[in-house]
PDB file of N, CA and C in Angstrom:
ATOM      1  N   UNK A   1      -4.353   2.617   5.066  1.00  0.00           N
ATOM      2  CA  UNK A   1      -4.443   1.179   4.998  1.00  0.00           C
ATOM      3  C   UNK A   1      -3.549   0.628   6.100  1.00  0.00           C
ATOM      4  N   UNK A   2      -3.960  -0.819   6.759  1.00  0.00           N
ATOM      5  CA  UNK A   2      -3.246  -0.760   7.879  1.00  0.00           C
ATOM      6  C   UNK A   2      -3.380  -2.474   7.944  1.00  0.00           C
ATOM      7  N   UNK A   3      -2.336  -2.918   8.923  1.00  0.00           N
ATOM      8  CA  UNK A   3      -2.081  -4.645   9.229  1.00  0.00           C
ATOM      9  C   UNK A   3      -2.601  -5.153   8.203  1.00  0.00           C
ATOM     10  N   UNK A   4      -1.815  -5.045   7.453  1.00  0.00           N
ATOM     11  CA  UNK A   4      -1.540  -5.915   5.826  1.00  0.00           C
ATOM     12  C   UNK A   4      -0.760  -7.515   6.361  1.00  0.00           C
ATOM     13  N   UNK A   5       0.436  -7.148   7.337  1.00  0.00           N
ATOM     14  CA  UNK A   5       0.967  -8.664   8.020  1.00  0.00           C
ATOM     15  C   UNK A   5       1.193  -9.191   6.956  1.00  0.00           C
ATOM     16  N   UNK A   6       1.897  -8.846   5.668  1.00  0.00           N
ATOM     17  CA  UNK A   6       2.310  -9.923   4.602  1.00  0.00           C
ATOM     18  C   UNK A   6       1.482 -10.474   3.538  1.00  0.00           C
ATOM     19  N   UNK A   7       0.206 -10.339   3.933  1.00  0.00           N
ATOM     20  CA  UNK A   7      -1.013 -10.924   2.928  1.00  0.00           C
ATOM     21  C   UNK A   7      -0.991  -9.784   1.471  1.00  0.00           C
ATOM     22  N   UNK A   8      -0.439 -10.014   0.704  1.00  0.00           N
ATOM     23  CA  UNK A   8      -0.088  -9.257  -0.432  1.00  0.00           C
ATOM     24  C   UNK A   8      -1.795  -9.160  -1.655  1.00  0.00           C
ATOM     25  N   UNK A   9      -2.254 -10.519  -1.541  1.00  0.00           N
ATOM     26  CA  UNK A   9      -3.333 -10.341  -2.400  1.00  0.00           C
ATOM     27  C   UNK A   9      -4.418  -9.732  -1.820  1.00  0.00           C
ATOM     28  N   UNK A  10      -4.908  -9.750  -0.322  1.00  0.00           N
ATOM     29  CA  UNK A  10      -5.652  -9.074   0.222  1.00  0.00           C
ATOM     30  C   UNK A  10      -5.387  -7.306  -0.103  1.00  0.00           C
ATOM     31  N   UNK A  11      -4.377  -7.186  -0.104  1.00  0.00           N
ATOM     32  CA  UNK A  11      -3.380  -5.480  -0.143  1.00  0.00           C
ATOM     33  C   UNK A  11      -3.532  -4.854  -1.444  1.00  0.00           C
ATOM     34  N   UNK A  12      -3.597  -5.796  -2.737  1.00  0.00           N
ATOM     35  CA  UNK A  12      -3.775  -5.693  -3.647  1.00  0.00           C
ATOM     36  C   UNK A  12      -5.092  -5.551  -4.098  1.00  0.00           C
ATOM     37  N   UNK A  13      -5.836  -6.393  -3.490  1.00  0.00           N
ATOM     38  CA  UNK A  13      -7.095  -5.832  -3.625  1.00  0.00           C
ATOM     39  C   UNK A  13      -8.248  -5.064  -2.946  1.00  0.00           C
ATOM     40  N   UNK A  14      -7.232  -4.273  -2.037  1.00  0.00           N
ATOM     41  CA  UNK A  14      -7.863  -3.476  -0.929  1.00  0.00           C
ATOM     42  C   UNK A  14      -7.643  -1.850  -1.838  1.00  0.00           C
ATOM     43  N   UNK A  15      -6.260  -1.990  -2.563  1.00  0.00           N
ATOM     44  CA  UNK A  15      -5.947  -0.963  -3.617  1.00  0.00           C
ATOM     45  C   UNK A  15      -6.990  -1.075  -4.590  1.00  0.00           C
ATOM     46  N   UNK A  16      -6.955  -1.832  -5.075  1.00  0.00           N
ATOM     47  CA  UNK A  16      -7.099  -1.484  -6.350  1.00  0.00           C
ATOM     48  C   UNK A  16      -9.305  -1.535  -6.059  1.00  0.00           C
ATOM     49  N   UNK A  17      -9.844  -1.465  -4.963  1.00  0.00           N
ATOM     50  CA  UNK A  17     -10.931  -1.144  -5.057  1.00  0.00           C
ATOM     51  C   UNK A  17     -11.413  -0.155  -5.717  1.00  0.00           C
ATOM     52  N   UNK A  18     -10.892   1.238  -5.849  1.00  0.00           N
ATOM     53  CA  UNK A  18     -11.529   2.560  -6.707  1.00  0.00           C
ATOM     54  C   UNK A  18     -11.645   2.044  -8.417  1.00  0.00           C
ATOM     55  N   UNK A  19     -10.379   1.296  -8.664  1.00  0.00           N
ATOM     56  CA  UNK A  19     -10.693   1.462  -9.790  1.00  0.00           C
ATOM     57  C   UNK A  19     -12.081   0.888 -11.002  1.00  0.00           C
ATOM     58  N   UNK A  20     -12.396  -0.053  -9.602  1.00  0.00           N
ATOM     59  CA  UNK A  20     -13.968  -0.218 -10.268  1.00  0.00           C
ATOM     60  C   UNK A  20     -15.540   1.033 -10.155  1.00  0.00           C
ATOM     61  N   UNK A  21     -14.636   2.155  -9.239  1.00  0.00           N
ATOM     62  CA  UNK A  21     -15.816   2.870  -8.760  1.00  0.00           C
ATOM     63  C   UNK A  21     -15.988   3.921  -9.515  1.00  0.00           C
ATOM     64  N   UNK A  22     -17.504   3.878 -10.088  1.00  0.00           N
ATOM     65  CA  UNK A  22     -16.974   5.057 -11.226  1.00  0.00           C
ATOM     66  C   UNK A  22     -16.977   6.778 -10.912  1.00  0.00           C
ATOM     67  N   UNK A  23     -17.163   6.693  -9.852  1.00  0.00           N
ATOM     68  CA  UNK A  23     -17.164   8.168  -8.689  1.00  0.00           C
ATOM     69  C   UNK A  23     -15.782   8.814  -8.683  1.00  0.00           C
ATOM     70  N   UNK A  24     -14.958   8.171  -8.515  1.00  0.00           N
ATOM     71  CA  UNK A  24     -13.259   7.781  -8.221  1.00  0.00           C
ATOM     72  C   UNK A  24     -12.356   7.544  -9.182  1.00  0.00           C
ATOM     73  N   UNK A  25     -11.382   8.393  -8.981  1.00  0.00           N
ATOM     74  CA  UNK A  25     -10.081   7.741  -9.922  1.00  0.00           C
ATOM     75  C   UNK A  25      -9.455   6.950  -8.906  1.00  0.00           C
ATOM     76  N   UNK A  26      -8.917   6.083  -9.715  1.00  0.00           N
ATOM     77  CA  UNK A  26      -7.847   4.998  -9.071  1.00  0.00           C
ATOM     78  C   UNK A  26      -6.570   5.358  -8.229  1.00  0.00           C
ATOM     79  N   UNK A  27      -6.304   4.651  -7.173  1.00  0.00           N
ATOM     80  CA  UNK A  27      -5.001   4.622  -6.662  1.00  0.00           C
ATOM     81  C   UNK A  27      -4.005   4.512  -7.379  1.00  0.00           C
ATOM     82  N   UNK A  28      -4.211   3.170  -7.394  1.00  0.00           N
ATOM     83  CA  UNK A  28      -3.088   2.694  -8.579  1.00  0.00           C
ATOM     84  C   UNK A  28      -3.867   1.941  -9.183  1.00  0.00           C
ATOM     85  N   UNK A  29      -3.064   1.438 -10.438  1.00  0.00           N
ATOM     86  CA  UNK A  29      -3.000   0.483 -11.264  1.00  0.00           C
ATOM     87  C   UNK A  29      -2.342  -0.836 -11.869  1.00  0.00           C
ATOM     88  N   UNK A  30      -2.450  -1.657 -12.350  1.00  0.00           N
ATOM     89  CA  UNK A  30      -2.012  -3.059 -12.517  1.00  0.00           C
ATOM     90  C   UNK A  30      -1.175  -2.907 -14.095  1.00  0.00           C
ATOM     91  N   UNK A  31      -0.232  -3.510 -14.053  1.00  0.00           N
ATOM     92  CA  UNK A  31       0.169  -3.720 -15.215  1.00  0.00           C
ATOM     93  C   UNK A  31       0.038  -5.069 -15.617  1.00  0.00           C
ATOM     94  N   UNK A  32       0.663  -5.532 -16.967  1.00  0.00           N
ATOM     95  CA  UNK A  32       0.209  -7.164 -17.346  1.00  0.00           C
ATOM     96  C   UNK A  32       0.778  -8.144 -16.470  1.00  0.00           C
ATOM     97  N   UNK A  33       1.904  -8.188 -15.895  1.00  0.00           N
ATOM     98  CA  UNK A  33       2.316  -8.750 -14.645  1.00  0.00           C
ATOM     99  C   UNK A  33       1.799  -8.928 -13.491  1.00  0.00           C
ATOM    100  N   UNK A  34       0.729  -7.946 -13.173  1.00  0.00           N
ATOM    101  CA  UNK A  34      -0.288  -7.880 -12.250  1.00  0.00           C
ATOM    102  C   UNK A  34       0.697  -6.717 -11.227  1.00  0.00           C
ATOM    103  N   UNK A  35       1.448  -6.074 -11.181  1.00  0.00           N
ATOM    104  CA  UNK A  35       2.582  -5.351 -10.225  1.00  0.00           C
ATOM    105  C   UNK A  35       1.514  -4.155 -10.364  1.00  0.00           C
ATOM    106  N   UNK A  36       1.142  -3.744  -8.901  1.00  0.00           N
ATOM    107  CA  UNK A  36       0.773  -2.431  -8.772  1.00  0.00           C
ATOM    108  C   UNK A  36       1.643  -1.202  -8.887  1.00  0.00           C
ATOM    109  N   UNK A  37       1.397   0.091  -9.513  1.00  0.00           N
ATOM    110  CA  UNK A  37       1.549   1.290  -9.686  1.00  0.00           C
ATOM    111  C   UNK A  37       1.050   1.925  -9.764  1.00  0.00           C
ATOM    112  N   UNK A  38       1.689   3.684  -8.924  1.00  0.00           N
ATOM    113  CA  UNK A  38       1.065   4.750  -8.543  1.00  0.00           C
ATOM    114  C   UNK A  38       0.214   5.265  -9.681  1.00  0.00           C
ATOM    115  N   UNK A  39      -1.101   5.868  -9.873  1.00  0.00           N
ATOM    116  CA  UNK A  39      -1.971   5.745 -10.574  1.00  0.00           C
ATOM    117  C   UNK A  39      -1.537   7.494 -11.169  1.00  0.00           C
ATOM    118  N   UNK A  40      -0.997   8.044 -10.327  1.00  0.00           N
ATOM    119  CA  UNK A  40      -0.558   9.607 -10.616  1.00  0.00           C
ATOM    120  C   UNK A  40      -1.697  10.251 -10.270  1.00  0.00           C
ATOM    121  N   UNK A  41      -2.648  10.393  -9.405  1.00  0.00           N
ATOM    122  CA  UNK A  41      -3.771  11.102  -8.668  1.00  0.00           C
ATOM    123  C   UNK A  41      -3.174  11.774  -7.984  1.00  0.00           C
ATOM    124  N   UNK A  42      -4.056  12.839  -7.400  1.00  0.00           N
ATOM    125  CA  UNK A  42      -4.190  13.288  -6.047  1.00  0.00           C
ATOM    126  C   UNK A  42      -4.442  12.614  -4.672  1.00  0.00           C
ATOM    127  N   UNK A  43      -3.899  12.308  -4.896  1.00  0.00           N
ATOM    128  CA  UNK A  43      -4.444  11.130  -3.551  1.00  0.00           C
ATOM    129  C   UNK A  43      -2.856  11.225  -2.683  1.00  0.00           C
ATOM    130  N   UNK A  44      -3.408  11.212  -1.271  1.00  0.00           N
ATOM    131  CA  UNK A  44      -2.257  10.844   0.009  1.00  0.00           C
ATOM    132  C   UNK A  44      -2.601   9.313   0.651  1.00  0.00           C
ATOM    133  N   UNK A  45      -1.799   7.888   0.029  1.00  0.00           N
ATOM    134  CA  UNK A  45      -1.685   7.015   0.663  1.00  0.00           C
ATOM    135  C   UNK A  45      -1.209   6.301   1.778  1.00  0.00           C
ATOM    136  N   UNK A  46      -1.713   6.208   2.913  1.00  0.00           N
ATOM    137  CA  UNK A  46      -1.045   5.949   4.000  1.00  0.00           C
ATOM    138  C   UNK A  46      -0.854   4.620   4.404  1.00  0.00           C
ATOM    139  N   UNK A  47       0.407   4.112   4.832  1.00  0.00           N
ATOM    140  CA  UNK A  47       0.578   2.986   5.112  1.00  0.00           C
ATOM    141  C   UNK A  47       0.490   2.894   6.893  1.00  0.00           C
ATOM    142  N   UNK A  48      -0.438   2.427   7.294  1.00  0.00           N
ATOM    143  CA  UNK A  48      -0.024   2.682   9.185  1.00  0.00           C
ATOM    144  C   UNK A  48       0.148   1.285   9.889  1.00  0.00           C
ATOM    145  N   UNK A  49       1.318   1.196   9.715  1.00  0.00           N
ATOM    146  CA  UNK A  49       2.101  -0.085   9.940  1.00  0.00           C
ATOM    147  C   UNK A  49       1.636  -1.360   9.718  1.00  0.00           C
ATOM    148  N   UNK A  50       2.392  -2.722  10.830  1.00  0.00           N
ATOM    149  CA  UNK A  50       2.366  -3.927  10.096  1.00  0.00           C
ATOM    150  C   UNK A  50       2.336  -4.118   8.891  1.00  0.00           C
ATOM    151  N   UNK A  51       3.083  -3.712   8.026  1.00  0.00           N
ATOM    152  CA  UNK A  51       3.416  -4.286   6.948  1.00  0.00           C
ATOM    153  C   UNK A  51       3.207  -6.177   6.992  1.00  0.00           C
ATOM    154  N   UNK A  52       4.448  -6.341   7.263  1.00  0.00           N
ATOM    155  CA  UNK A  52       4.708  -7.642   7.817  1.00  0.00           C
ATOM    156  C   UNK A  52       4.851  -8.472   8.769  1.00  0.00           C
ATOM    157  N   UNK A  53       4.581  -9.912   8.423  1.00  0.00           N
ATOM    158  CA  UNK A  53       4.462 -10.514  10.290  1.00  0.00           C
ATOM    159  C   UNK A  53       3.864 -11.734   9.892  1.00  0.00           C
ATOM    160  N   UNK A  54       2.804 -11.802   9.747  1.00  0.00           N
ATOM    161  CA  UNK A  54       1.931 -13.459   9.578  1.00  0.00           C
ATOM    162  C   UNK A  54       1.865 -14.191   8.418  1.00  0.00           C
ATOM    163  N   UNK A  55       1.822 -13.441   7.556  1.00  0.00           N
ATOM    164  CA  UNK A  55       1.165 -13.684   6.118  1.00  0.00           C
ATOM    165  C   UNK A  55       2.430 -14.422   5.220  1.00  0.00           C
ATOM    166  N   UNK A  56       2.524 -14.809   4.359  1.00  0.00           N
ATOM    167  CA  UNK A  56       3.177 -15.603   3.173  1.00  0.00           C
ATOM    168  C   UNK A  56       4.338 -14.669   2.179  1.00  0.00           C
ATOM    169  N   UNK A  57       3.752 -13.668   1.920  1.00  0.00           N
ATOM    170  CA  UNK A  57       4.766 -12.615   1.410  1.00  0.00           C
ATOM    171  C   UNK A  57       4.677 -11.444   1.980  1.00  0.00           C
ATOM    172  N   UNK A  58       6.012 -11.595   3.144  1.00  0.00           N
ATOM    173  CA  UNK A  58       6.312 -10.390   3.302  1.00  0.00           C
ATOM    174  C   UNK A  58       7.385  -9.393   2.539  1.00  0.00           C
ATOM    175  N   UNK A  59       8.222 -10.374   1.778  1.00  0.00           N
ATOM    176  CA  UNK A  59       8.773  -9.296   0.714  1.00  0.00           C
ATOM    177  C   UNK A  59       8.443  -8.705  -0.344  1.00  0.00           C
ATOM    178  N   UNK A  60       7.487  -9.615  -0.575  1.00  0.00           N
ATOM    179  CA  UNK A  60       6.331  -8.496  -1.867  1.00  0.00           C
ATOM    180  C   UNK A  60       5.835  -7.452  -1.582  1.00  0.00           C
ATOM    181  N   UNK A  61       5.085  -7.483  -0.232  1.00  0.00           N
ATOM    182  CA  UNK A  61       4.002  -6.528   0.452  1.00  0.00           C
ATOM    183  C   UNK A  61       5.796  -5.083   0.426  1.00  0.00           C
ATOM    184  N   UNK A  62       6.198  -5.129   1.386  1.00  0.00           N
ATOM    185  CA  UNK A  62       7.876  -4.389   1.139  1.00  0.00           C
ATOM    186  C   UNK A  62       8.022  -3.946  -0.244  1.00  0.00           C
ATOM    187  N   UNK A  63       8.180  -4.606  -1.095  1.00  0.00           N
ATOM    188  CA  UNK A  63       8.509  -4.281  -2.382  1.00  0.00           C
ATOM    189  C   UNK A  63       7.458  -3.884  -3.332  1.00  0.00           C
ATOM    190  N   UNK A  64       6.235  -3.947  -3.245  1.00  0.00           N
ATOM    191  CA  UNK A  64       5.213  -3.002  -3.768  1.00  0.00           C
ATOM    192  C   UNK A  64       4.781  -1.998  -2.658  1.00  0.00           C
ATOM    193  N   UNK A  65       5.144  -1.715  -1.698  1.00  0.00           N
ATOM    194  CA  UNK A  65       5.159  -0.434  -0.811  1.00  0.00           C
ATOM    195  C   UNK A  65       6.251   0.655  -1.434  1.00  0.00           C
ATOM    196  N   UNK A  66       7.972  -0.226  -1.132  1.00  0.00           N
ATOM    197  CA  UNK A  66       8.703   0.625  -1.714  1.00  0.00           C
ATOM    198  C   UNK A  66       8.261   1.370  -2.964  1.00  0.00           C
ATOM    199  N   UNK A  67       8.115   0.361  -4.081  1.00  0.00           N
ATOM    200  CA  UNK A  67       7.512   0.725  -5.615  1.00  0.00           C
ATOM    201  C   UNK A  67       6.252   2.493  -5.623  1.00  0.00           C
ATOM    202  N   UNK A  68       5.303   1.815  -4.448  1.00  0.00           N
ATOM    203  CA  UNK A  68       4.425   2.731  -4.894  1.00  0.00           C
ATOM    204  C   UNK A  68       5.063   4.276  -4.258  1.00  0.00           C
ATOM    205  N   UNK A  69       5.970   4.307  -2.795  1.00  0.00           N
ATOM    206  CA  UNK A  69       6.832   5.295  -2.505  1.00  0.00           C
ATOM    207  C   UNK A  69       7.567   6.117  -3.579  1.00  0.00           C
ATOM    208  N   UNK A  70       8.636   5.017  -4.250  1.00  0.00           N
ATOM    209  CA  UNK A  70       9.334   5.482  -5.375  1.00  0.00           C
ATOM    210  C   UNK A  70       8.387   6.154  -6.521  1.00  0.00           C
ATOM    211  N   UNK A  71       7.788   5.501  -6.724  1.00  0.00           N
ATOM    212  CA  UNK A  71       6.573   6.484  -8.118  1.00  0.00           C
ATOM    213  C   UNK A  71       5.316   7.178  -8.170  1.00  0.00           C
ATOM    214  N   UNK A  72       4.978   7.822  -6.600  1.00  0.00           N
ATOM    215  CA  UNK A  72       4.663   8.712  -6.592  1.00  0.00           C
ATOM    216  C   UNK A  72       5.407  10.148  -6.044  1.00  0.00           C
ATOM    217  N   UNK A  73       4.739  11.074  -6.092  1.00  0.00           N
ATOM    218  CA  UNK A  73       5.262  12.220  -5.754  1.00  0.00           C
ATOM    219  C   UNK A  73       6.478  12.358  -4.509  1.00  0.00           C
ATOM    220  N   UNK A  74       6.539  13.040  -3.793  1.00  0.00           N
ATOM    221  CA  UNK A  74       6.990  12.999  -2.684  1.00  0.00           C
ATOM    222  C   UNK A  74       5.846  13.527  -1.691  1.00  0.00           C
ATOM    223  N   UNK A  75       5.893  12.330  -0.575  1.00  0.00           N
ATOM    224  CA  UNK A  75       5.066  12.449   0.530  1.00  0.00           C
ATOM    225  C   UNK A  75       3.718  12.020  -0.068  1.00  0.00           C
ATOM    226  N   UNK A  76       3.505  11.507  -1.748  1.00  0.00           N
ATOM    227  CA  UNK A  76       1.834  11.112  -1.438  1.00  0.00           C
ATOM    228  C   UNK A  76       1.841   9.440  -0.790  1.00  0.00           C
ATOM    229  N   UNK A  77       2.441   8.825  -0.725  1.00  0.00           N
ATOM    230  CA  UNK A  77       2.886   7.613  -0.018  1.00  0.00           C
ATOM    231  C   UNK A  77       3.581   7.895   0.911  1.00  0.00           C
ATOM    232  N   UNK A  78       3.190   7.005   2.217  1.00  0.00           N
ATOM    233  CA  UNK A  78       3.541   7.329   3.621  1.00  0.00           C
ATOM    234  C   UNK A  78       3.546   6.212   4.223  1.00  0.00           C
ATOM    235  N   UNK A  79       4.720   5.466   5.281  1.00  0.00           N
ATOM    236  CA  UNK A  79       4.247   4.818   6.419  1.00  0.00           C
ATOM    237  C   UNK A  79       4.647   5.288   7.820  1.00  0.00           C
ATOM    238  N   UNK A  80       3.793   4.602   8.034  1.00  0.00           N
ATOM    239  CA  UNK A  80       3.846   4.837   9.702  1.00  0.00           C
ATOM    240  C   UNK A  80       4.004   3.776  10.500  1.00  0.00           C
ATOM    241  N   UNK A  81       4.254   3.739  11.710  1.00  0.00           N
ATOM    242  CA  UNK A  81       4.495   2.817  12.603  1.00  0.00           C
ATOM    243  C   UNK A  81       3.957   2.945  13.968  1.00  0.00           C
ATOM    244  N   UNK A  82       3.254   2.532  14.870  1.00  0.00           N
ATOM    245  CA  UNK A  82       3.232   2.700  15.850  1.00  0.00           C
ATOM    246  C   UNK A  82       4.069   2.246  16.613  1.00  0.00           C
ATOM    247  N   UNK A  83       4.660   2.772  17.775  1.00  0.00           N
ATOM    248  CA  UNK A  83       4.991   3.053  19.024  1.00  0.00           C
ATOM    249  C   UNK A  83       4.752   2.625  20.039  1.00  0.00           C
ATOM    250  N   UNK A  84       5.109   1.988  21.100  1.00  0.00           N
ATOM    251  CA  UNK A  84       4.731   2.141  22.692  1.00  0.00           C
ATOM    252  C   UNK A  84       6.176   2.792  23.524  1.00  0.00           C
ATOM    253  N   UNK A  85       6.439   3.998  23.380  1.00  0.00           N
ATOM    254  CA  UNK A  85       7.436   4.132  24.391  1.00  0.00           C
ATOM    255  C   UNK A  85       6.909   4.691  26.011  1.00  0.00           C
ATOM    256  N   UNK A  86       7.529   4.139  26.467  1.00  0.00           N
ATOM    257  CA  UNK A  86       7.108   4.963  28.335  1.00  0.00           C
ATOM    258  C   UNK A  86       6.408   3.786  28.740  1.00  0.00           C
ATOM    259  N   UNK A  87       6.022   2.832  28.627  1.00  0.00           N
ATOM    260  CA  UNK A  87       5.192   1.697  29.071  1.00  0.00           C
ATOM    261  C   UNK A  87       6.405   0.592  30.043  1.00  0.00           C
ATOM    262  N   UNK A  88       5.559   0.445  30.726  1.00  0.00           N
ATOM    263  CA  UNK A  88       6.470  -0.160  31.664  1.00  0.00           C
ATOM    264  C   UNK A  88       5.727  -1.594  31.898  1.00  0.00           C
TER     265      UNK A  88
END
């Protein structure tokens, strides 16, 4: 998943697409608060940067990234960042 830029409800519902698919287990899941969590699958989630930047909540988008880091495994949540070094 990638250039989220802060838009938290778009992010939220870019996740939580499987769980309507009945092919698929879920990423995550919603609790009554609406706060996403790691669904405990097999699954490797990748974050490939922009988190934040344009959008309205960028500390949510941060803080349900951290969240889903913290409660899954180790390494099934990931971000990344791109780079430009050597560019002149």
């Amino acid at each position: 998943m990638s250039d989220i830029h802060g838009y938290l409800e778009d992010a939220r519902q870019a996740l939580l697409t499987l769980c309507d698919h009945p092919d698929y287990e879920p990423v995550v899941t919603a609790d009554s608060d609406g706060q996403l969590h790691w669904a405990d699958e097999n699954y490797v989630l990748v974050f490939n940067g922009d988190l934040v930047d344009r959008g309205p909540n960028n500390e949510e988008v941060l803080a349900m990234v951290a969240r889903l880091i913290e409660e899954a495994p180790p390494g099934r949540v990931r971000v990344t960042q791109a780079t430009m070094s050597g560019c002149s």
